[in-house]
PDB file of N, CA and C in Angstrom:
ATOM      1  N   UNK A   1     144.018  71.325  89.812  1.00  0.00           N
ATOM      2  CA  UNK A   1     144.605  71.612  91.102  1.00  0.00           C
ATOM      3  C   UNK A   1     143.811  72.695  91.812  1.00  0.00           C
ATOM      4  N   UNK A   2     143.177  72.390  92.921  1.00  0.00           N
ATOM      5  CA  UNK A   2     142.684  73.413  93.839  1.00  0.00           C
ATOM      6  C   UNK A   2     143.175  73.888  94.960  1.00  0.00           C
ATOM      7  N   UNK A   3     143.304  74.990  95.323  1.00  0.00           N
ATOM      8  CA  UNK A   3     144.138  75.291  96.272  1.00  0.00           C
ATOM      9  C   UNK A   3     143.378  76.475  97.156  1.00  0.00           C
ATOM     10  N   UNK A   4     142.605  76.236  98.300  1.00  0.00           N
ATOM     11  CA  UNK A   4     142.102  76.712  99.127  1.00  0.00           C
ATOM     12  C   UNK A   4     142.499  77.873 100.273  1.00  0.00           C
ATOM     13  N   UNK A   5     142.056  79.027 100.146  1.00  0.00           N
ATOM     14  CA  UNK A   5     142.841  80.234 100.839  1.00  0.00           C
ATOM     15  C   UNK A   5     142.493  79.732 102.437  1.00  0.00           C
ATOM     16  N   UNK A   6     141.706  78.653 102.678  1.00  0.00           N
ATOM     17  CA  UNK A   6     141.643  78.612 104.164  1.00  0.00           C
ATOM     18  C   UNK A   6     141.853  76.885 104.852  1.00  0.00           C
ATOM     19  N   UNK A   7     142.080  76.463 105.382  1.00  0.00           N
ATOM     20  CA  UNK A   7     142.103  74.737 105.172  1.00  0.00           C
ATOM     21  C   UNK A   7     140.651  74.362 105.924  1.00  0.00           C
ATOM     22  N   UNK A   8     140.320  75.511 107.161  1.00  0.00           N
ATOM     23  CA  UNK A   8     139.074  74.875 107.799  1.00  0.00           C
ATOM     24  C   UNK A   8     138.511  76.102 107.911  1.00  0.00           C
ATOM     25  N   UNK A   9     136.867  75.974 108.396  1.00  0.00           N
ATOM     26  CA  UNK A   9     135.566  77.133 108.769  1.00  0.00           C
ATOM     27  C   UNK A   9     136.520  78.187 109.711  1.00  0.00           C
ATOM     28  N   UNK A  10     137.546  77.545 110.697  1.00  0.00           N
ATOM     29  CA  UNK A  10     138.091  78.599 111.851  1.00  0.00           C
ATOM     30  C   UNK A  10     138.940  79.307 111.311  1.00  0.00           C
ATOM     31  N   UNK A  11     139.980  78.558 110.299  1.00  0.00           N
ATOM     32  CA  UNK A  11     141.184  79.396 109.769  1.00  0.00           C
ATOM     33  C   UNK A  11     140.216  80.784 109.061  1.00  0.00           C
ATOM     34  N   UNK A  12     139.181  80.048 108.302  1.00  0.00           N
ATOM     35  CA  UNK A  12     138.658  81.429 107.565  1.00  0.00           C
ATOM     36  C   UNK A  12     137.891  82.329 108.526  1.00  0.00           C
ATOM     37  N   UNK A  13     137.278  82.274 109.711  1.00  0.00           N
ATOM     38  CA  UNK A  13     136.647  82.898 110.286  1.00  0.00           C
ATOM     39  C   UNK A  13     138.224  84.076 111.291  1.00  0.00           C
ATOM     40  N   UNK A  14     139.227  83.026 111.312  1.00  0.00           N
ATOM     41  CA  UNK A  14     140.056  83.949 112.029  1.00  0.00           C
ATOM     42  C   UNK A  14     141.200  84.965 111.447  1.00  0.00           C
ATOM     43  N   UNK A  15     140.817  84.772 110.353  1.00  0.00           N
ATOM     44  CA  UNK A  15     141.799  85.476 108.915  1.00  0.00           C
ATOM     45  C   UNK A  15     143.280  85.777 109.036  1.00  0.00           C
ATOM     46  N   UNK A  16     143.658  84.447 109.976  1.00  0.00           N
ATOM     47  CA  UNK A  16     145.254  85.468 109.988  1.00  0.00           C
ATOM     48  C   UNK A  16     145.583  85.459 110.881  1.00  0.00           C
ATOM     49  N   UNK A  17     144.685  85.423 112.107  1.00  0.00           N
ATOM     50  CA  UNK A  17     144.586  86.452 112.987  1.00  0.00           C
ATOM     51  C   UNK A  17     144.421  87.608 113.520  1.00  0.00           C
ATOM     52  N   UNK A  18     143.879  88.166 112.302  1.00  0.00           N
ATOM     53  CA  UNK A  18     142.914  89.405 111.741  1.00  0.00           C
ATOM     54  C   UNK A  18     141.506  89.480 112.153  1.00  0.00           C
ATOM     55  N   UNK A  19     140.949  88.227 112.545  1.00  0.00           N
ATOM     56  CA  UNK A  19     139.360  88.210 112.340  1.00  0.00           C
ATOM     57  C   UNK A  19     138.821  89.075 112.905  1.00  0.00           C
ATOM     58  N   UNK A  20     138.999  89.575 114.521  1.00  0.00           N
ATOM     59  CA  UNK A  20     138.250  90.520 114.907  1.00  0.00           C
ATOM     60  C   UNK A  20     137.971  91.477 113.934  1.00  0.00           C
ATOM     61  N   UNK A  21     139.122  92.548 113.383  1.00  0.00           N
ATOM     62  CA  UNK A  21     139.635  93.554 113.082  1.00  0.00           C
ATOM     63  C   UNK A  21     139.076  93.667 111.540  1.00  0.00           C
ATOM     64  N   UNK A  22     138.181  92.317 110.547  1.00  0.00           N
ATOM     65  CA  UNK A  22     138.153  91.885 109.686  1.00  0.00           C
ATOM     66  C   UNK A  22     136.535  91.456 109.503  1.00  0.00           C
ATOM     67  N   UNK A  23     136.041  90.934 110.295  1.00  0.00           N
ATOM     68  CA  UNK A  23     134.737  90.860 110.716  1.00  0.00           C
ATOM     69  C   UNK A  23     133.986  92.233 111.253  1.00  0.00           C
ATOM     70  N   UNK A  24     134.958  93.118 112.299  1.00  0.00           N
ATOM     71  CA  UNK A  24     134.177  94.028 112.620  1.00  0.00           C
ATOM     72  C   UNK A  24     133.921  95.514 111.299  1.00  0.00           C
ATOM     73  N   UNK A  25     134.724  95.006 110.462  1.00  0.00           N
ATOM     74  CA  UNK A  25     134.786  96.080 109.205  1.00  0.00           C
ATOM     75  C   UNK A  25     133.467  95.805 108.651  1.00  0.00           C
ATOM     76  N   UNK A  26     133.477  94.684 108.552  1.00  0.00           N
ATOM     77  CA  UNK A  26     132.528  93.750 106.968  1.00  0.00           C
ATOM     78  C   UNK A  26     130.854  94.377 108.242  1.00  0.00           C
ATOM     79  N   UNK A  27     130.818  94.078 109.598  1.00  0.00           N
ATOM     80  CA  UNK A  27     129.933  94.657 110.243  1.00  0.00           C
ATOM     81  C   UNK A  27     129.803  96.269 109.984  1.00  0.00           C
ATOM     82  N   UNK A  28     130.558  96.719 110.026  1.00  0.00           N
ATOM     83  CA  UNK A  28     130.387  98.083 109.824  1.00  0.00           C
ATOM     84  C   UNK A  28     129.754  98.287 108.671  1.00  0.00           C
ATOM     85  N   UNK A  29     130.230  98.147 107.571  1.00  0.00           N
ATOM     86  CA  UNK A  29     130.368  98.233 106.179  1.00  0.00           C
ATOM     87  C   UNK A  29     128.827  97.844 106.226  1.00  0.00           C
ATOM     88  N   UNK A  30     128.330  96.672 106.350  1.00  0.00           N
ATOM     89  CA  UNK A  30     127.248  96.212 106.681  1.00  0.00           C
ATOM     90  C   UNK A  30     125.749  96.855 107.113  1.00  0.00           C
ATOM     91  N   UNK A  31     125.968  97.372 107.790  1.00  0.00           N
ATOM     92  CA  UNK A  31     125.363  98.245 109.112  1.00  0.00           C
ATOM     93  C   UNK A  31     124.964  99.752 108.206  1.00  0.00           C
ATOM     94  N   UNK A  32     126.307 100.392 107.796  1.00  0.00           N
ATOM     95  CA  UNK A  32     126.173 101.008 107.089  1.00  0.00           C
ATOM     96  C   UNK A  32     125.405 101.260 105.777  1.00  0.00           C
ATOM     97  N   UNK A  33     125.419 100.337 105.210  1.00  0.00           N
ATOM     98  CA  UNK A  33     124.742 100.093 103.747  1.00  0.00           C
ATOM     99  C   UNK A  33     123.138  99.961 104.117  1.00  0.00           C
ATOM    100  N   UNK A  34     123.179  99.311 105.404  1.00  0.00           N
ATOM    101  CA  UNK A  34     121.319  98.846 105.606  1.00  0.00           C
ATOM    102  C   UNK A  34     120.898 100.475 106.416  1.00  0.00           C
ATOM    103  N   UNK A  35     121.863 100.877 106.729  1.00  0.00           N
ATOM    104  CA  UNK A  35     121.304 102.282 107.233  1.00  0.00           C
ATOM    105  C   UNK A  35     121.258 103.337 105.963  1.00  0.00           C
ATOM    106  N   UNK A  36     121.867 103.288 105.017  1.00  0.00           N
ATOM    107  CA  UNK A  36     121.348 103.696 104.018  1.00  0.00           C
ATOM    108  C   UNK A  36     120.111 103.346 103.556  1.00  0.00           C
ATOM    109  N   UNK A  37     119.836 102.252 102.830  1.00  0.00           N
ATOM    110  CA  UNK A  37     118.742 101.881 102.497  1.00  0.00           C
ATOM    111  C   UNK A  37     117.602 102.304 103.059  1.00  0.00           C
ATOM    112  N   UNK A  38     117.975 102.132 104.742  1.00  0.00           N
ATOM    113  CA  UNK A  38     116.464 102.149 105.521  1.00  0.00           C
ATOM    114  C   UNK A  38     116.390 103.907 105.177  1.00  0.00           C
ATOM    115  N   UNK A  39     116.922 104.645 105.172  1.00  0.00           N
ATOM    116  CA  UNK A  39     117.019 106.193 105.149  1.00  0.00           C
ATOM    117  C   UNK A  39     116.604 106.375 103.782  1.00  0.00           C
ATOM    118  N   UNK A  40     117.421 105.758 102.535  1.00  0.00           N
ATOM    119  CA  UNK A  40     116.513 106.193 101.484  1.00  0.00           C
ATOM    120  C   UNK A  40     114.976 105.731 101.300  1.00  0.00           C
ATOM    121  N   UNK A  41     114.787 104.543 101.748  1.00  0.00           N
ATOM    122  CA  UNK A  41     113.567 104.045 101.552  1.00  0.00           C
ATOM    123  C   UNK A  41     112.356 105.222 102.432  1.00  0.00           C
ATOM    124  N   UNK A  42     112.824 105.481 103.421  1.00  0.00           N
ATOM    125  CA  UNK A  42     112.347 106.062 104.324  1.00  0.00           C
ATOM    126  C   UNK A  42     111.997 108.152 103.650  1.00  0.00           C
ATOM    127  N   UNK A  43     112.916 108.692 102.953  1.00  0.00           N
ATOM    128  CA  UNK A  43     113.425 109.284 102.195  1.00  0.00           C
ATOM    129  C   UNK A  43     112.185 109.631 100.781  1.00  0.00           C
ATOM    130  N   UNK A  44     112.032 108.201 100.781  1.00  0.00           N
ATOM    131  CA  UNK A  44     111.223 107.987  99.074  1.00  0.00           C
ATOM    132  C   UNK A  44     109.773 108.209  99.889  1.00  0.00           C
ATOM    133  N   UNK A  45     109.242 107.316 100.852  1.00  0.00           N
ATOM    134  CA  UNK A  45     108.254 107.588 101.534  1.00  0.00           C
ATOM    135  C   UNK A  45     107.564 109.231 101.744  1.00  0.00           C
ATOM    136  N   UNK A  46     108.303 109.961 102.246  1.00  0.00           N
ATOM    137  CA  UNK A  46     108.276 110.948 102.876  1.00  0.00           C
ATOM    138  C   UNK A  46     108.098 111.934 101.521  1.00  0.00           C
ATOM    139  N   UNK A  47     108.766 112.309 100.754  1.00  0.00           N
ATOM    140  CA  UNK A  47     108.551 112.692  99.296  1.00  0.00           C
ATOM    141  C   UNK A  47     107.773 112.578  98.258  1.00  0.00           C
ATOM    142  N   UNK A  48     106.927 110.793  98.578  1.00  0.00           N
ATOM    143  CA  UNK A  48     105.827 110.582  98.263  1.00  0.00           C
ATOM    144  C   UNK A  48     104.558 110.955  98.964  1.00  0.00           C
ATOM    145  N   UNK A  49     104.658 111.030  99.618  1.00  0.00           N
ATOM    146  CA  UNK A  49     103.565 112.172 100.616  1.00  0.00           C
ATOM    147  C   UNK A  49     103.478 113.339 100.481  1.00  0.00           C
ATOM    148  N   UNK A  50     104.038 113.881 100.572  1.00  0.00           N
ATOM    149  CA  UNK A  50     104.460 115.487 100.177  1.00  0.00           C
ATOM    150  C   UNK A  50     103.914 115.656  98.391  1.00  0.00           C
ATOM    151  N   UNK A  51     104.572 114.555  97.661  1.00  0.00           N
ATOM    152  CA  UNK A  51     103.801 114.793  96.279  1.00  0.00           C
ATOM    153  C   UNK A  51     102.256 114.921  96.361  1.00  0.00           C
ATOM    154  N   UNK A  52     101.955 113.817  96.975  1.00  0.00           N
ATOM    155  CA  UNK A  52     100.564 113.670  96.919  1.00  0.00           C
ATOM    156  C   UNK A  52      99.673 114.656  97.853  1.00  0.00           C
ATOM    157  N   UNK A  53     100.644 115.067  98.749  1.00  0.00           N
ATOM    158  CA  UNK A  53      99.181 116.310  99.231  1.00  0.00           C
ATOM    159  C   UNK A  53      99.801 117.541  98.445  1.00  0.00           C
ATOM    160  N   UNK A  54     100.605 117.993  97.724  1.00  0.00           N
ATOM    161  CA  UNK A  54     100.965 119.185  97.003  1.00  0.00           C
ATOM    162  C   UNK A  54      99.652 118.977  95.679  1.00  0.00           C
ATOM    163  N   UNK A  55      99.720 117.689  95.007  1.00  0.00           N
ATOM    164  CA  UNK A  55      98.512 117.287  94.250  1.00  0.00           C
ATOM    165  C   UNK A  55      97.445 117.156  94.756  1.00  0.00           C
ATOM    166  N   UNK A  56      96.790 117.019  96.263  1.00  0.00           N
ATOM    167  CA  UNK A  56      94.777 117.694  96.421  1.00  0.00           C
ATOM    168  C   UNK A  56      95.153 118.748  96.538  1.00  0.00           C
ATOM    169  N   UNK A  57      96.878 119.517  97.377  1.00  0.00           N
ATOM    170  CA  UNK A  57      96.079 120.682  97.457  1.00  0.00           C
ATOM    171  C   UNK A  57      95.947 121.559  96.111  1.00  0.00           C
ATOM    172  N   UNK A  58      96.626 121.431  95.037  1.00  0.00           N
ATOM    173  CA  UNK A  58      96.414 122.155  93.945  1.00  0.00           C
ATOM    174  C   UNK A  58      94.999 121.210  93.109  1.00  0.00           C
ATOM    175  N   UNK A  59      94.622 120.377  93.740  1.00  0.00           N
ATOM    176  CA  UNK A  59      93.091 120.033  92.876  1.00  0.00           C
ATOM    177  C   UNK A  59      91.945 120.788  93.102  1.00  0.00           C
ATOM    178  N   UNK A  60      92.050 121.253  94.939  1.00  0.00           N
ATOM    179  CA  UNK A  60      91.234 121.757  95.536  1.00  0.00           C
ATOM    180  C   UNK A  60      91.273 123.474  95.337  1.00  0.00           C
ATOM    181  N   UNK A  61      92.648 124.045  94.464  1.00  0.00           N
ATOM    182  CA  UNK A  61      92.421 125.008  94.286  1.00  0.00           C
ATOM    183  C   UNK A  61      91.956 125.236  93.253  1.00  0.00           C
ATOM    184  N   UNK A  62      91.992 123.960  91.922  1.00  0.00           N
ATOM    185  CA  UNK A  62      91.739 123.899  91.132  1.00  0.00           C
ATOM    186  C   UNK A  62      90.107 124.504  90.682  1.00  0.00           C
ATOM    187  N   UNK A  63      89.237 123.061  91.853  1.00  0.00           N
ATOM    188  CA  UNK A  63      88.074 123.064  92.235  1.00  0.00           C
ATOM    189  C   UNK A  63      87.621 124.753  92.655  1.00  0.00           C
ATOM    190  N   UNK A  64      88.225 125.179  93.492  1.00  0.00           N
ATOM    191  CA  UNK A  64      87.660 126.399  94.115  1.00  0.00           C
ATOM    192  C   UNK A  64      87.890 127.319  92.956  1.00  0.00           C
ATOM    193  N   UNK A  65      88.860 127.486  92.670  1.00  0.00           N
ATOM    194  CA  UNK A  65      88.558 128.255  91.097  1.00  0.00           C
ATOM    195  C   UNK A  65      87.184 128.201  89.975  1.00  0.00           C
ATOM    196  N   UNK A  66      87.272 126.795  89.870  1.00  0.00           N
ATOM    197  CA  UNK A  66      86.359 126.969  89.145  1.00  0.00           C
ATOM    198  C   UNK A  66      84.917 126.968  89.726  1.00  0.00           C
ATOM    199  N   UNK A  67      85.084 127.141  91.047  1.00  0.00           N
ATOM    200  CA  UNK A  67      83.322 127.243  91.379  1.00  0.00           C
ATOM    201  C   UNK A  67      82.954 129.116  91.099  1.00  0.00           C
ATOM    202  N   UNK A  68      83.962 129.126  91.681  1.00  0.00           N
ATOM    203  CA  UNK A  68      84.137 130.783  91.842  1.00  0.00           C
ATOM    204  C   UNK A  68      83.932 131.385  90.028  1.00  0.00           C
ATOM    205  N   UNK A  69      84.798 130.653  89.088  1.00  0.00           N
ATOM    206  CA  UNK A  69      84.322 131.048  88.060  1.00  0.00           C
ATOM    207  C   UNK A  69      82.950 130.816  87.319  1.00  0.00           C
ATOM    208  N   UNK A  70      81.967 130.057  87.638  1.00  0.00           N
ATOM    209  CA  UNK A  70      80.598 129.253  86.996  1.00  0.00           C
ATOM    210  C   UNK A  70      79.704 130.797  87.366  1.00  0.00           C
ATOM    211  N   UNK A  71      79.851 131.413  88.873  1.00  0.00           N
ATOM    212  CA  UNK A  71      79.309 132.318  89.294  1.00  0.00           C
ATOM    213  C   UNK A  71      79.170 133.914  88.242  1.00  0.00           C
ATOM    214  N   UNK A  72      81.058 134.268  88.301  1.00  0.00           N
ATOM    215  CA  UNK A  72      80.861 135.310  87.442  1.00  0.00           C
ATOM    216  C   UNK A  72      80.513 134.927  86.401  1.00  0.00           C
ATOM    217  N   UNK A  73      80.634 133.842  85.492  1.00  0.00           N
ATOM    218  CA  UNK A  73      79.679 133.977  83.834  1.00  0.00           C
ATOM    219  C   UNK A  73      78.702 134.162  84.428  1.00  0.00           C
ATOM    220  N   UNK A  74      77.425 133.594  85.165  1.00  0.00           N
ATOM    221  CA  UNK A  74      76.223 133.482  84.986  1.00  0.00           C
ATOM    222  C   UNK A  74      75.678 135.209  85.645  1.00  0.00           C
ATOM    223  N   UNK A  75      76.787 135.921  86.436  1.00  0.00           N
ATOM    224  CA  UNK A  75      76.163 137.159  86.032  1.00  0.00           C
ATOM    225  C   UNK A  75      76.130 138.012  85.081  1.00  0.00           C
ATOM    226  N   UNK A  76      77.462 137.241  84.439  1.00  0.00           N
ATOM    227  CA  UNK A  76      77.591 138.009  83.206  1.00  0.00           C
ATOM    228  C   UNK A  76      76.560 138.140  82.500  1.00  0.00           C
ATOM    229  N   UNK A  77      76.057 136.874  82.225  1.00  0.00           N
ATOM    230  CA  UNK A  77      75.158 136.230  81.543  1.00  0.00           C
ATOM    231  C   UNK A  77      73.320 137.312  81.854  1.00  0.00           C
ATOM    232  N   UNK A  78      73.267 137.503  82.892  1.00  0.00           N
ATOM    233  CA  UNK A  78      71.848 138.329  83.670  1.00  0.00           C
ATOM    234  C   UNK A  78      72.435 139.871  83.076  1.00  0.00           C
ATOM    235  N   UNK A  79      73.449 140.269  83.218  1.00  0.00           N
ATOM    236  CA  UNK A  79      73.887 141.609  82.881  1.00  0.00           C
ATOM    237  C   UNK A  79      73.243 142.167  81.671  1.00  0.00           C
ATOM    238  N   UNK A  80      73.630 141.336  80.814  1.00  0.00           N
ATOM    239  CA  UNK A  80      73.453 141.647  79.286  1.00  0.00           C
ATOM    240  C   UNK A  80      72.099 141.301  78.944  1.00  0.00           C
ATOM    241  N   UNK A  81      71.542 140.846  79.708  1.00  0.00           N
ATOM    242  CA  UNK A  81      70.096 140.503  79.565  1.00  0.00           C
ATOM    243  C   UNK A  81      68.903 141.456  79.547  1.00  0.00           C
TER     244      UNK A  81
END
């Protein structure tokens, strides 16, 4: 036995006579959830950028360190000489 909460496409689209009030939720609700998404996605982007220039700029200090250090050994190096 099957027994169908709507008999046709209109009864279910008009819920009762609810549909506006029922449709415009499920829109909301809707709307809402994809505006999340787009914000976290958007969110993840933005954080991934920020990682990645926090990582050259600590490579480049990395780099500058060590140029700066090759210098003092090699006077060290003439000192003691």
């Amino acid at each position: 036995m099957s027994s169908a909460a709507f008999n046709s496409w209109s009864d279910f689209f008009a819920m009762g006579g609810y549909g506006f009030y029922v449709w415009l939720a499920v829109a909301v609700t809707l709307l809402s959830l994809l505006g999340l998404l787009t914000h976290t996605l958007w969110q993840r982007k933005q954080l991934l950028v920020e990682i990645r220039r926090q990582a050259a700029r600590e490579q480049r200090i990395r780099q500058s360190n060590q140029k700066m250090a090759v210098p003092q050994s090699a006077n060290r190096q003439e000192k003691s000489l």
